[in-house]
Protein backbone atom coordinates (compact mmCIF):
# COMPACT_ATOMS: atom_id res chain seq x y z
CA UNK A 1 -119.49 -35.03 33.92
CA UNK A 2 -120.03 -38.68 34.50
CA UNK A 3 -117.65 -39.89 31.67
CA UNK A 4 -114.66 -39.37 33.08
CA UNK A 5 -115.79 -41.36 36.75
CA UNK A 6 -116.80 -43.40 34.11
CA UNK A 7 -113.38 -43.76 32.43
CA UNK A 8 -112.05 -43.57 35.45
CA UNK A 9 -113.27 -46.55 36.73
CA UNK A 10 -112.60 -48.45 33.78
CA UNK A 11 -109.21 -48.26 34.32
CA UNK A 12 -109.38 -48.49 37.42
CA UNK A 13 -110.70 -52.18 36.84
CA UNK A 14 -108.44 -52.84 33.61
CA UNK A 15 -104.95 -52.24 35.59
CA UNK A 16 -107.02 -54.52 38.64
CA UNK A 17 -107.01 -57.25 35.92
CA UNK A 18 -103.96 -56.92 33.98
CA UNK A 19 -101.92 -57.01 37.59
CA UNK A 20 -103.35 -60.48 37.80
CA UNK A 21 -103.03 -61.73 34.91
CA UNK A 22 -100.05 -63.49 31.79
CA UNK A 23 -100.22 -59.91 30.49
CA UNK A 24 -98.27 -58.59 33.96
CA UNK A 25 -95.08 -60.58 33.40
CA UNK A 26 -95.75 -60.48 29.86
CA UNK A 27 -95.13 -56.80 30.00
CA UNK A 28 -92.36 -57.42 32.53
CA UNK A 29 -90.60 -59.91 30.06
CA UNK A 30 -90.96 -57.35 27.15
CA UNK A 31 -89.43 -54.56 29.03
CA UNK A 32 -86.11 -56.55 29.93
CA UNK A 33 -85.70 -57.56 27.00
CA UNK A 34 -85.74 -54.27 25.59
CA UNK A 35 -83.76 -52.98 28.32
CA UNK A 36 -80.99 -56.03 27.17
CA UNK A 37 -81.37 -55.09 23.61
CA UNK A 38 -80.54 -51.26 24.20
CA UNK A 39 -77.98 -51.94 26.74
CA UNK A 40 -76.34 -54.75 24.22
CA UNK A 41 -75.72 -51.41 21.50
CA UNK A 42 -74.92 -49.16 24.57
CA UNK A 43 -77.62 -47.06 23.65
CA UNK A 44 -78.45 -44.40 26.39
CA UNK A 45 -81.68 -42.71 27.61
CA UNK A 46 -82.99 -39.24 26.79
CA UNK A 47 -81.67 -37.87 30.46
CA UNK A 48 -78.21 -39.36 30.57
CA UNK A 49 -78.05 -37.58 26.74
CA UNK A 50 -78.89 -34.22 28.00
CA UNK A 51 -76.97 -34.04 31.41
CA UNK A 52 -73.91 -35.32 28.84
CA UNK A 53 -74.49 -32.24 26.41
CA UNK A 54 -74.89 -30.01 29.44
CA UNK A 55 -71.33 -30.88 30.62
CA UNK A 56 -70.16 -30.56 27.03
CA UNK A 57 -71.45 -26.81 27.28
CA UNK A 58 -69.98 -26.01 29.90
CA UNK A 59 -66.73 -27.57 29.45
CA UNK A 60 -66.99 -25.75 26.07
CA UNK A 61 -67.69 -22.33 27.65
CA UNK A 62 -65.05 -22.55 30.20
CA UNK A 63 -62.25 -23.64 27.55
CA UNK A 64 -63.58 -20.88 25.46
CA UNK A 65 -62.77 -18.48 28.49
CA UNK A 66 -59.59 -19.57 29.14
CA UNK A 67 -58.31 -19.15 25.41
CA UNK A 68 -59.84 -15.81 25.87
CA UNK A 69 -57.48 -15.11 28.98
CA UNK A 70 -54.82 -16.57 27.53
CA UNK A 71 -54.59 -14.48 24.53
CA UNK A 72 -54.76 -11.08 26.88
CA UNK A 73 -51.93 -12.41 28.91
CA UNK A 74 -49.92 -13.38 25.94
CA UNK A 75 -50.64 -9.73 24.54
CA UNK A 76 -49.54 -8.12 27.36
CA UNK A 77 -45.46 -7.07 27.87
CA UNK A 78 -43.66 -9.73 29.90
CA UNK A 79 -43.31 -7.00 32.42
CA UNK A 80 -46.42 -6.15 33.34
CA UNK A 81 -48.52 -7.60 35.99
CA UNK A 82 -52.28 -8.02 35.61
């Protein structure tokens, strides 16, 4: 049971030190730079991806139920009503 206070701690101390030290804006530096790189081939992110294809479904769906009602109303005699 004491390993993970153990591990725990270690962190704990580890993220103390790396907050003070070159690593901190080293990581910092890194991450905008990636962030530049992606954004320079207009890459997007995982989320902005999925709410995208969830709009595509639906927009899908609903065309797909509008062809449906469109075909029953163009089956139907000109003089009938709905």
């Amino acid at each position: 049971m004491a390993e993970p206070r153990i591990l725990d701690e270690l962190g704990v101390r580890i993220s103390e030190v790396l907050k003070n030290s070159p690593a901190q804006d080293l990581e910092k530096n890194l991450r905008a730079l990636a962030v530049a790189f992606f954004d320079r081939f207009e890459v997007v992110t995982r989320e902005d991806f999925e709410v995208q294809k969830r709009v595509l479904e639906r927009a899908r769906s609903q065309l797909a139920e509008l062809e449906s009602r469109l075909a029953e109303l163009e089956r139907r005699p000109n003089n009938q009503p709905g």
